[in-house]
Protein backbone atom coordinates (compact mmCIF):
# COMPACT_ATOMS: atom_id res chain seq x y z
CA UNK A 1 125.83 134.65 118.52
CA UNK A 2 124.40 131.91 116.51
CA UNK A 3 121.28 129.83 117.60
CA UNK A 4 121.07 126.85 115.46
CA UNK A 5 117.45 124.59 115.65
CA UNK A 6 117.32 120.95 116.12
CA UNK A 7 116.71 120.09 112.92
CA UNK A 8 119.91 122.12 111.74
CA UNK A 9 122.00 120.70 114.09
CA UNK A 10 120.81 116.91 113.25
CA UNK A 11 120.83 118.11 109.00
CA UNK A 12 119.26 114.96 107.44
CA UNK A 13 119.21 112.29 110.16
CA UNK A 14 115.98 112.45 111.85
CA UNK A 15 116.57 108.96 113.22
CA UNK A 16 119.83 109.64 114.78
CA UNK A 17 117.76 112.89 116.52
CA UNK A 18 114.79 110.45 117.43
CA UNK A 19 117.50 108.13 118.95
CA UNK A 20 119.07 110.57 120.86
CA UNK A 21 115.60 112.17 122.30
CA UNK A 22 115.21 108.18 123.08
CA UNK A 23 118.02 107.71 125.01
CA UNK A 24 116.95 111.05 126.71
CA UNK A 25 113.93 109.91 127.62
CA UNK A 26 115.24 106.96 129.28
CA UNK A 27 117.52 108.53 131.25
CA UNK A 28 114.70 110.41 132.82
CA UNK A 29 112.69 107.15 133.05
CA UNK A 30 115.55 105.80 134.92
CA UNK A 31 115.73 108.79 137.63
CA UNK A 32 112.02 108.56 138.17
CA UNK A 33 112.13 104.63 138.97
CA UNK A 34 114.74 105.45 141.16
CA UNK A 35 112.75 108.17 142.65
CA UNK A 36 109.76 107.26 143.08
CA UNK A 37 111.78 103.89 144.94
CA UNK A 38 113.21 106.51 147.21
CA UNK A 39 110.26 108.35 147.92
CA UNK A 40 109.55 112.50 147.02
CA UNK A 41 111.57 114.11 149.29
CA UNK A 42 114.74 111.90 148.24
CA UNK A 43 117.58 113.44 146.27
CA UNK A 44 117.24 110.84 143.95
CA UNK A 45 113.15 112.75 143.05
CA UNK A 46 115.35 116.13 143.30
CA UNK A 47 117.68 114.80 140.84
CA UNK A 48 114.91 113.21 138.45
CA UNK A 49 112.48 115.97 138.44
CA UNK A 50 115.30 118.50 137.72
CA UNK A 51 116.45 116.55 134.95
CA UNK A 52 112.90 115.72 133.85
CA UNK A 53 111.96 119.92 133.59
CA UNK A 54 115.47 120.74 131.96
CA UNK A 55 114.53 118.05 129.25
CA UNK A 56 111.17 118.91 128.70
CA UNK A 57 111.97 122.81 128.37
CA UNK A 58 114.81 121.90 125.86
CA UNK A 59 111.94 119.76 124.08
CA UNK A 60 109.55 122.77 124.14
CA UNK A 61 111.98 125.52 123.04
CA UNK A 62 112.33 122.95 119.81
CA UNK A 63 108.67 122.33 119.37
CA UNK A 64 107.68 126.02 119.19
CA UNK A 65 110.38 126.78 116.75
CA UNK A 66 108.95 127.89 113.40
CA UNK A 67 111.56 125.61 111.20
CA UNK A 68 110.59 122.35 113.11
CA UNK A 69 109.13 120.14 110.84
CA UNK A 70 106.81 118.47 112.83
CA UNK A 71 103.08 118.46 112.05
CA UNK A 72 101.71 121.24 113.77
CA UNK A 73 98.71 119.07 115.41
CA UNK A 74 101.19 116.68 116.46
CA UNK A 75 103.97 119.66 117.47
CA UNK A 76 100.59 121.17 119.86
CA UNK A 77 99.60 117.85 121.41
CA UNK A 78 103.26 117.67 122.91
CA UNK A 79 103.98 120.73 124.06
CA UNK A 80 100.85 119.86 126.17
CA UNK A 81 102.16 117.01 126.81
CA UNK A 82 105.66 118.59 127.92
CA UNK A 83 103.59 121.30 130.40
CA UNK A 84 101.05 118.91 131.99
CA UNK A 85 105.03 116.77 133.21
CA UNK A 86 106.42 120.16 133.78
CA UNK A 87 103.25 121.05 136.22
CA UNK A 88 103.30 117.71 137.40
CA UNK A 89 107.09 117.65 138.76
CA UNK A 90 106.12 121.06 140.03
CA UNK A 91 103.79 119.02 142.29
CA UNK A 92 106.00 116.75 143.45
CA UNK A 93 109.04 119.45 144.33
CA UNK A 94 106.44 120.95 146.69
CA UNK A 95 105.08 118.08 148.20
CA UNK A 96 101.96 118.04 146.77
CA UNK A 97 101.91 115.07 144.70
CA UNK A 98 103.75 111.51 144.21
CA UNK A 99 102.30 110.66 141.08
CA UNK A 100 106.17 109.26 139.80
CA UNK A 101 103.77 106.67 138.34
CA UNK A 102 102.19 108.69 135.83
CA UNK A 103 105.39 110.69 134.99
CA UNK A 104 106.76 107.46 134.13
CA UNK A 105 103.98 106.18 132.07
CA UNK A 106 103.85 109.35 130.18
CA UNK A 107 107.52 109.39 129.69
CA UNK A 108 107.70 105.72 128.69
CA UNK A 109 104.68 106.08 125.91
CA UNK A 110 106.40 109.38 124.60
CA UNK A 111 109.83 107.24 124.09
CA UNK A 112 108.21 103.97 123.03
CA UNK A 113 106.60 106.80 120.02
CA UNK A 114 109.83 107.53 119.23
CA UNK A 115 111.41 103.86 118.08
């Protein structure tokens, strides 16, 4: 089985992978509007928190991987980032939080880094 990283998948084009984690990004930006219009116990928040933890695991997985290239101050401060929106959707699938709002502010500063 072969497990390529990120950066071997992308080979020199670190703006084409910055793009892609862009348009990424606002997908999930788009689900939460959506969701947090429809309110958490919508299938539209199902759908956009799903997404959002899928994304952010993928994200992760490549930040923890020794060949990513990423300053490893910079690599730590988002995997934080990535587990406080992971914990944070938690919240929301059980009810115990709405705070879309913040999600999307996270998630829209995180992008907006990436142009």
């Amino acid at each position: 089985m072969y497990r390529f990283t990120y950066a071997e998948i992308l080979g020199d084009s670190g703006v084409e992978g910055r793009e892609e984690e862009r348009l990424a990004l606002d997908h999930a930006l788009t689900l939460l509007i959506k969701a947090q219009e429809n309110g958490p116990s919508s299938p539209e928040a199902a759908q956009a928190v799903l997404y959002l933890q899928k994304l952010w695991g993928f994200l992760i997985r490549d930040l923890t991987d020794p060949h990513n290239e990423l300053a490893e101050t910079l690599r730590g401060n988002l995997i934080s980032i990535g587990l406080w929106v992971i914990r944070e959707a938690d919240q929301i699938i059980q009810e115990r939080s709405t705070n879309f709002s913040g999600l999307i502010e996270v998630n829209r500063s995180i992008r907006d880094g990436l142009m």
